[in-house]
Protein backbone atom coordinates (compact mmCIF):
# COMPACT_ATOMS: atom_id res chain seq x y z
CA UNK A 1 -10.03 -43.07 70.47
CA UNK A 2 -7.32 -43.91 72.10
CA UNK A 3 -4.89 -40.71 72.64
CA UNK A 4 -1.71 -41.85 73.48
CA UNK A 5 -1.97 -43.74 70.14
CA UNK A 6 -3.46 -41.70 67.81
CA UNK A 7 -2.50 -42.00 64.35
CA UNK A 8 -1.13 -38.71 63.09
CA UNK A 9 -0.18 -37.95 59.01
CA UNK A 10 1.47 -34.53 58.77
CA UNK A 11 1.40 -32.56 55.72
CA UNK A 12 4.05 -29.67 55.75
CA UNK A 13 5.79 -27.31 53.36
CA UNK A 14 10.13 -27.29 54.28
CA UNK A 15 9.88 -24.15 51.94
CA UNK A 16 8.34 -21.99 54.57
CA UNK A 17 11.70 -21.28 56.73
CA UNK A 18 13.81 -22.62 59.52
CA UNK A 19 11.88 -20.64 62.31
CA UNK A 20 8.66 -22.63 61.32
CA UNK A 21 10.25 -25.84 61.04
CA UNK A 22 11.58 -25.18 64.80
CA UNK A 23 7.96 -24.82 65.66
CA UNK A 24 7.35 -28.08 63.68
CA UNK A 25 9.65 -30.03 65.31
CA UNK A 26 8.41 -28.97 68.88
CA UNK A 27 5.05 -30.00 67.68
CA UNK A 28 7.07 -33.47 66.61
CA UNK A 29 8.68 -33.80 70.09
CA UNK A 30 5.83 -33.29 71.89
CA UNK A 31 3.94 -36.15 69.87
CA UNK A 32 6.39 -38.15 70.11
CA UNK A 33 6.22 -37.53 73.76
CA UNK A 34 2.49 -38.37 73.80
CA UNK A 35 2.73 -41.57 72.43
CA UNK A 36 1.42 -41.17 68.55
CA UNK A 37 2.60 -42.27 65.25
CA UNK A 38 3.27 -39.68 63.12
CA UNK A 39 3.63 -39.39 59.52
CA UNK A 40 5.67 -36.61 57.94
CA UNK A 41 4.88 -36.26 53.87
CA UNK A 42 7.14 -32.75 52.57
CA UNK A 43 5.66 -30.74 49.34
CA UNK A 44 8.06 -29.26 47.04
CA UNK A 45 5.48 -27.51 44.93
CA UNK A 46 1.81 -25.78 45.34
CA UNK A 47 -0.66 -28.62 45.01
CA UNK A 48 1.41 -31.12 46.35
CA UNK A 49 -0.78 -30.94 49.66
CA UNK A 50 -3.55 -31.32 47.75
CA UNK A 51 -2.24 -34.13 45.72
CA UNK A 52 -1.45 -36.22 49.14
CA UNK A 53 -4.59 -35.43 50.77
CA UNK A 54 -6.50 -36.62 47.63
CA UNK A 55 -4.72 -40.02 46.79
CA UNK A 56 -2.43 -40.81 49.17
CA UNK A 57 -3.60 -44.07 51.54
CA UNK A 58 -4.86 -42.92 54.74
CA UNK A 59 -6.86 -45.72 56.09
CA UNK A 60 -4.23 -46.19 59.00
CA UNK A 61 -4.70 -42.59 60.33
CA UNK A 62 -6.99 -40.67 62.36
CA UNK A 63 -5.56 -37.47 61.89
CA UNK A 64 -4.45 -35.41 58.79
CA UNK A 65 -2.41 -32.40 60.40
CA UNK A 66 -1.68 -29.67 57.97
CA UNK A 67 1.61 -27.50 59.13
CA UNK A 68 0.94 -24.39 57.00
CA UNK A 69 -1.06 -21.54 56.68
CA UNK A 70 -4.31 -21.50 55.39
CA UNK A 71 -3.76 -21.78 51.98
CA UNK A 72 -1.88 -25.31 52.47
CA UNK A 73 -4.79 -25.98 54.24
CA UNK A 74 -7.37 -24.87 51.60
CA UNK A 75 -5.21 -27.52 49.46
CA UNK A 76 -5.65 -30.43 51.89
CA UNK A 77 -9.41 -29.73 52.17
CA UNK A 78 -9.88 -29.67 48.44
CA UNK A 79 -8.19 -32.87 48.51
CA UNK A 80 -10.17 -34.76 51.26
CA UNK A 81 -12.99 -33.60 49.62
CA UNK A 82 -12.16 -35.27 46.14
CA UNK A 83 -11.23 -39.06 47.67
CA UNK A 84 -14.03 -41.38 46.33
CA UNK A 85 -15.60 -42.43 49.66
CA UNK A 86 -13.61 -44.59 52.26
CA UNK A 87 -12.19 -43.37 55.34
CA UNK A 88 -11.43 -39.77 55.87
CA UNK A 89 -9.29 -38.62 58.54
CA UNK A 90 -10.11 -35.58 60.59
CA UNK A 91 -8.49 -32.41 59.75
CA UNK A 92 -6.46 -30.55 62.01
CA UNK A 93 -4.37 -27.60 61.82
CA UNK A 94 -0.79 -26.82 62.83
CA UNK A 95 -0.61 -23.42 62.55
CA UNK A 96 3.07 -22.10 60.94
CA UNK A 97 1.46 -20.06 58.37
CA UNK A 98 1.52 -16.30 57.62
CA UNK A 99 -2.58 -14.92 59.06
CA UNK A 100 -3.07 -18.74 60.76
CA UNK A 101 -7.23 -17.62 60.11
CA UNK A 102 -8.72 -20.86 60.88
CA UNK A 103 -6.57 -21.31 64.25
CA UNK A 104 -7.54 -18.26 65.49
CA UNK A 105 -11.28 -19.09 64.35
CA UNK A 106 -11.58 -22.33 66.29
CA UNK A 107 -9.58 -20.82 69.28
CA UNK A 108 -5.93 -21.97 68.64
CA UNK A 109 -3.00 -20.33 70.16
CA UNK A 110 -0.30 -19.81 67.63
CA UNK A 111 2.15 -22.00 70.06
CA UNK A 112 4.02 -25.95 69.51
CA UNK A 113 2.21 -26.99 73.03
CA UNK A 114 -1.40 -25.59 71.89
CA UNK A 115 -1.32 -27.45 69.04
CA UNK A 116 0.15 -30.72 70.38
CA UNK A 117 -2.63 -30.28 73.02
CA UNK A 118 -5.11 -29.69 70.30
CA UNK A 119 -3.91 -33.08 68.15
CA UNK A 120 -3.47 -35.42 71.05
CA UNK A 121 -6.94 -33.99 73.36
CA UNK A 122 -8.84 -32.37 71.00
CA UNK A 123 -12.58 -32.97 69.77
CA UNK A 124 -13.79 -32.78 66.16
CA UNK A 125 -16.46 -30.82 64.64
CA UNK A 126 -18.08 -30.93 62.08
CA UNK A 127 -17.74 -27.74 59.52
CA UNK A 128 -19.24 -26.11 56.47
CA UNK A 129 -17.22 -25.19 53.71
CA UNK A 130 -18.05 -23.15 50.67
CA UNK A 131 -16.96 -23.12 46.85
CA UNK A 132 -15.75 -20.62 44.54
CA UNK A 133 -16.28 -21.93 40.49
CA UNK A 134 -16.33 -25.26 42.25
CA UNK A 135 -13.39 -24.75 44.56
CA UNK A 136 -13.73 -25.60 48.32
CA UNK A 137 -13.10 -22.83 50.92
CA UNK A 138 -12.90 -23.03 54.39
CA UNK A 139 -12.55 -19.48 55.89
CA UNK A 140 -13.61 -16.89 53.14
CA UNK A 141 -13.32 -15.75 48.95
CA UNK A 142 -13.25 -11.85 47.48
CA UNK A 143 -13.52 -10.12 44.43
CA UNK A 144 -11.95 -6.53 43.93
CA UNK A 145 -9.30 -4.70 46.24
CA UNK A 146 -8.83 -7.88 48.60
CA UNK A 147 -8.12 -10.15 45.90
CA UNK A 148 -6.32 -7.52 43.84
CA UNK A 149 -3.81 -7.40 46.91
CA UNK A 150 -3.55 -11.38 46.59
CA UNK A 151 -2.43 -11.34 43.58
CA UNK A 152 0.36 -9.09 43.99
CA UNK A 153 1.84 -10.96 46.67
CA UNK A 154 5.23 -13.31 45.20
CA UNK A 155 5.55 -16.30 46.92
CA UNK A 156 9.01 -15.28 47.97
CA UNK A 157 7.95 -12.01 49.42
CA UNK A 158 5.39 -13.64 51.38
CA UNK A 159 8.06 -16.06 52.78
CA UNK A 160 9.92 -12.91 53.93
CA UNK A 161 7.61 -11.19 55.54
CA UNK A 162 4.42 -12.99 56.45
CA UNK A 163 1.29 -11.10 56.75
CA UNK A 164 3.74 -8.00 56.63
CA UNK A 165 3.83 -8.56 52.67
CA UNK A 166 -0.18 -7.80 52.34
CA UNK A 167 0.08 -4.76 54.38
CA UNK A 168 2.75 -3.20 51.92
CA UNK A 169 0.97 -4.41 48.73
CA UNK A 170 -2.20 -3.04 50.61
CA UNK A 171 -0.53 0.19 51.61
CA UNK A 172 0.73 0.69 47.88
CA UNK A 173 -2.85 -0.57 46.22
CA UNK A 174 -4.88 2.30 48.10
CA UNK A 175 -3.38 4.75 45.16
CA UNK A 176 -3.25 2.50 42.33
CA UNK A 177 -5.67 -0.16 42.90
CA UNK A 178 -7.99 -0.28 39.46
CA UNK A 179 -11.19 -0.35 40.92
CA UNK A 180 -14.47 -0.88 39.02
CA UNK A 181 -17.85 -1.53 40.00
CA UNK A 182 -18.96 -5.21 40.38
CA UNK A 183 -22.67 -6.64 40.10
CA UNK A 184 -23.39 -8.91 43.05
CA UNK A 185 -26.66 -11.12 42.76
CA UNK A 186 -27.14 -12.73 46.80
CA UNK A 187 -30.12 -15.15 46.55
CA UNK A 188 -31.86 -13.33 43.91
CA UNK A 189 -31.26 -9.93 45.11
CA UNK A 190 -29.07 -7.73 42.83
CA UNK A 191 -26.29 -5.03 44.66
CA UNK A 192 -23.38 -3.15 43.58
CA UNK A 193 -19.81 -2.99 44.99
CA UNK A 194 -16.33 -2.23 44.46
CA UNK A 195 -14.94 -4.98 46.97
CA UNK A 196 -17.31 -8.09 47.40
CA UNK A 197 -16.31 -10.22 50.81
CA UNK A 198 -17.68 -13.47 51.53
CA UNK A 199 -17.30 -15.07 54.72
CA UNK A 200 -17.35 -18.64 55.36
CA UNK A 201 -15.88 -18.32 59.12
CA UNK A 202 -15.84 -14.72 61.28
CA UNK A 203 -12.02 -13.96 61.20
CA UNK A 204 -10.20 -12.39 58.43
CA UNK A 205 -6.45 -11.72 58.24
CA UNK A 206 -5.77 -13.43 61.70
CA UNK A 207 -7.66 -12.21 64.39
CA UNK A 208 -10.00 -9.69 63.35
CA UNK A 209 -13.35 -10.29 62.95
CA UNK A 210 -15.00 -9.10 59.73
CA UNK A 211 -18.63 -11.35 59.70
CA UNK A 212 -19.63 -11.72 62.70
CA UNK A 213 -22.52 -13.49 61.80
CA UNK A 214 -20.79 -16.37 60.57
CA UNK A 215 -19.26 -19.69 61.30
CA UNK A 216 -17.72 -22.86 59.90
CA UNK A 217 -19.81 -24.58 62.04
CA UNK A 218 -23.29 -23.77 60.28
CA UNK A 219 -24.66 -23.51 56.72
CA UNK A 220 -24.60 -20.25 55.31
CA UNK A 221 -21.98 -17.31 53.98
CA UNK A 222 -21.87 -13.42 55.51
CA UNK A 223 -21.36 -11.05 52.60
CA UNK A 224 -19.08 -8.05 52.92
CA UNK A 225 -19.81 -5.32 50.98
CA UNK A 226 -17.32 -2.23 50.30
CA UNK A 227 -19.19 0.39 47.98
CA UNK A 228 -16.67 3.26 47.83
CA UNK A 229 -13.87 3.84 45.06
CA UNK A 230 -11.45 6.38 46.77
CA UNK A 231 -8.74 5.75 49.40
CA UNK A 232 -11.28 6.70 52.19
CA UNK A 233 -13.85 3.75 52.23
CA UNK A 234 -10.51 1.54 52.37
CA UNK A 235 -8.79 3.62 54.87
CA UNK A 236 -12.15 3.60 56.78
CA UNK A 237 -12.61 -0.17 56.67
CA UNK A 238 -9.34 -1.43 57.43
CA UNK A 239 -9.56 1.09 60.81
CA UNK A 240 -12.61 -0.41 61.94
CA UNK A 241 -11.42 -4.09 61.15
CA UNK A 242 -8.62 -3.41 63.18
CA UNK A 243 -10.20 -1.61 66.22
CA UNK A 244 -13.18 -4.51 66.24
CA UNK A 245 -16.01 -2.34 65.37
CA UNK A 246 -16.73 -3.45 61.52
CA UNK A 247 -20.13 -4.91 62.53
CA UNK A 248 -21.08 -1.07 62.97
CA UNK A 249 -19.21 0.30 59.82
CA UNK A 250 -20.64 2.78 58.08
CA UNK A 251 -18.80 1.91 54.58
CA UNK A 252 -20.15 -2.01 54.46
CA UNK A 253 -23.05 -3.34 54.03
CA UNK A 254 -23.57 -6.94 54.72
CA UNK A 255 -25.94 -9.59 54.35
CA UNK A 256 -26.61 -13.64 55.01
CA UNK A 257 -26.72 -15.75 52.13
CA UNK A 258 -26.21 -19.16 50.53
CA UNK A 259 -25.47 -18.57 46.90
CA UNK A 260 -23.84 -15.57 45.55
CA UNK A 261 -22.92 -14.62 41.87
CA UNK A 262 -20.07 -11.66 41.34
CA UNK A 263 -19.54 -10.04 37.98
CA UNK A 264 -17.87 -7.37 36.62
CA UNK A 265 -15.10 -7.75 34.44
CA UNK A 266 -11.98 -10.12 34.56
CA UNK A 267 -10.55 -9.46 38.15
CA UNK A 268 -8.94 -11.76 40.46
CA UNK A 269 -10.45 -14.09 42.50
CA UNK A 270 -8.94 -15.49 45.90
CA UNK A 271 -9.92 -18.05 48.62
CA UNK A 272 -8.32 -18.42 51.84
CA UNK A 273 -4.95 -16.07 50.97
CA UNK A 274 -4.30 -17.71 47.52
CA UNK A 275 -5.23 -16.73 43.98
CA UNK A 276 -7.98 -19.21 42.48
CA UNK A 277 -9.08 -17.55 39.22
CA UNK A 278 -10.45 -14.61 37.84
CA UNK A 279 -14.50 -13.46 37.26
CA UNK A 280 -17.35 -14.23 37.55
CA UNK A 281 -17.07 -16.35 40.44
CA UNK A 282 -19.99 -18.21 41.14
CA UNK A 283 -19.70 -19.11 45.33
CA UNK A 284 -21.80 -21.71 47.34
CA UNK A 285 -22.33 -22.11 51.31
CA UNK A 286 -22.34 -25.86 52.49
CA UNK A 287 -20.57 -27.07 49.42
CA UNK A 288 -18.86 -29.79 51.30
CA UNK A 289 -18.30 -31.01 55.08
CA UNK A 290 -14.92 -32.26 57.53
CA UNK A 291 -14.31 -33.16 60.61
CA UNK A 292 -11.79 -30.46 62.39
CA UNK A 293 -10.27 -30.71 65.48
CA UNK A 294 -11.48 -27.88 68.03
CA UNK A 295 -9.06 -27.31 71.19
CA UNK A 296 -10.61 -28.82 73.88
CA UNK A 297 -11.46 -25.80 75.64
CA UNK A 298 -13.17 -24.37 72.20
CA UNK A 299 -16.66 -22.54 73.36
């Protein structure tokens, strides 16, 4: 492929605020600057990204660039993954989003030149991405005090502040978070947790690593497992998230698997940062496959 003509379709939301659209149009100018045609489609509305990605024509590009976080993303896979055969762009990301998971998974710097670099020079890969009740995920799902926290994030507050809005509904949740006891089954083994994790890539919240036995780039899901119903066991996990050590963390258990079941009541359910339904969630690894650009220097 040609780079100084590649064929770029850019999905972005002009919702998100000017100080991402500055970092869009750098992106733009830098394009430009490197010879591509770019498309620009806007989305007024969640599912709109997944609407374009799913019927709008894209036999005339090699690149479908999502400028979002990584729930506009989880809308453009879904979408790609729905079109009845044909051509299929590769996915890439432009990351203007709130955690940006899946840039820092494959290695992108959250910068207008890293991911002009990444869209004009970089190589795709093929990934693995799991389902939820039949929805595709890219990075990872969870039942109990994770998801819990989802849901009590407005759109409009997460415009505001960003990732800062989970850490104040996740402050808040540690005293009135209504946790119960939910019955995992992992490949025909049967466990028991309050907070059920499972990781499709390594990363979780932005940078920090919470499977570290997994990647996008094989078959196969990490479960996270948080037993504990107090403050403590939360308090204790989101420490050792944060100082890199939750491979060694006393308070989860994990385990590799390629089917898990989660039940337990009628909690919510969410997949890469967004809300996606309630339980029992039924979750698959290597539901689907996409080509994603990887910065060039990805190892």
């Amino acid at each position: 492929m040609n780079r100084r003509r590649r064929a770029i379709l850019i999905i972005h939301n002009p919702t998100a605020g000017w100080r991402r659209r500055r970092f869009l149009d750098a992106v733009l100018a830098g394009l430009d600057a490197a010879g591509c045609a770019v498309g620009l489609r806007l989305t007024t509305a969640r599912g709109d990204a997944e609407a374009i990605a799913a019927r709008e024509p894209l036999e005339a590009y090699d690149v479908i660039a999502v400028a979002g976080g990584d729930g506009t993303i989880n809308e453009v896979a879904n979408g790609l993954v729905k079109r009845d055969g044909g051509h299929l762009p590769t996915l890439a990301v432009i990351p203007t989003g709130s955690a940006n998971v899946l840039a820092h998974e494959i290695g992108l710097a959250i910068a207008p030149e890293a991911a002009v670099g990444c869209l004009t020079a970089g190589s795709p890969r093929t990934i693995h991405l799991a389902s939820v009740n039949g929805r595709m995920f890219l990075c990872m799902a969870s039942a109990g005090f994770d998801a819990w926290v989802v849901s009590k994030v407005g759109a409009r507050t997460k415009r505001m502040l960003g990732k800062g809005a989970y850490g104040l509904a996740a402050a808040a949740g540690m005293a009135s978070w209504p946790a119960r006891v939910l019955t995992i089954e992992a490949d025909g083994t049967r466990l028991a947790a309050t907070t059920a994790a499972v990781q499709n890539a390594r990363r979780y919240g932005g940078p920090f690593v919470m499977a570290p036995g997994a990647s996008i780039l094989s078959a196969g899901v990490e479960l996270c497992l948080l037993a504990g119903t107090g403050r403590w066991p939360l308090m204790r996990c989101a420490a050792d998230l944060a100082l890199g050590r939750i491979g060694d963390s006393p308070v989860v258990e994990r385990r590799s698997a390629r089917r898990v079941t989660i039940t337990g009541g009628t909690g919510p359910v969410q997949a890469d940062g967004d809300l996606v339904g309630h339980l029992p969630a039924v979750i698959a690894a290597d539901a689907a496959r996409l080509e994603l650009l990887f910065p060039s220097n990805f190892s």
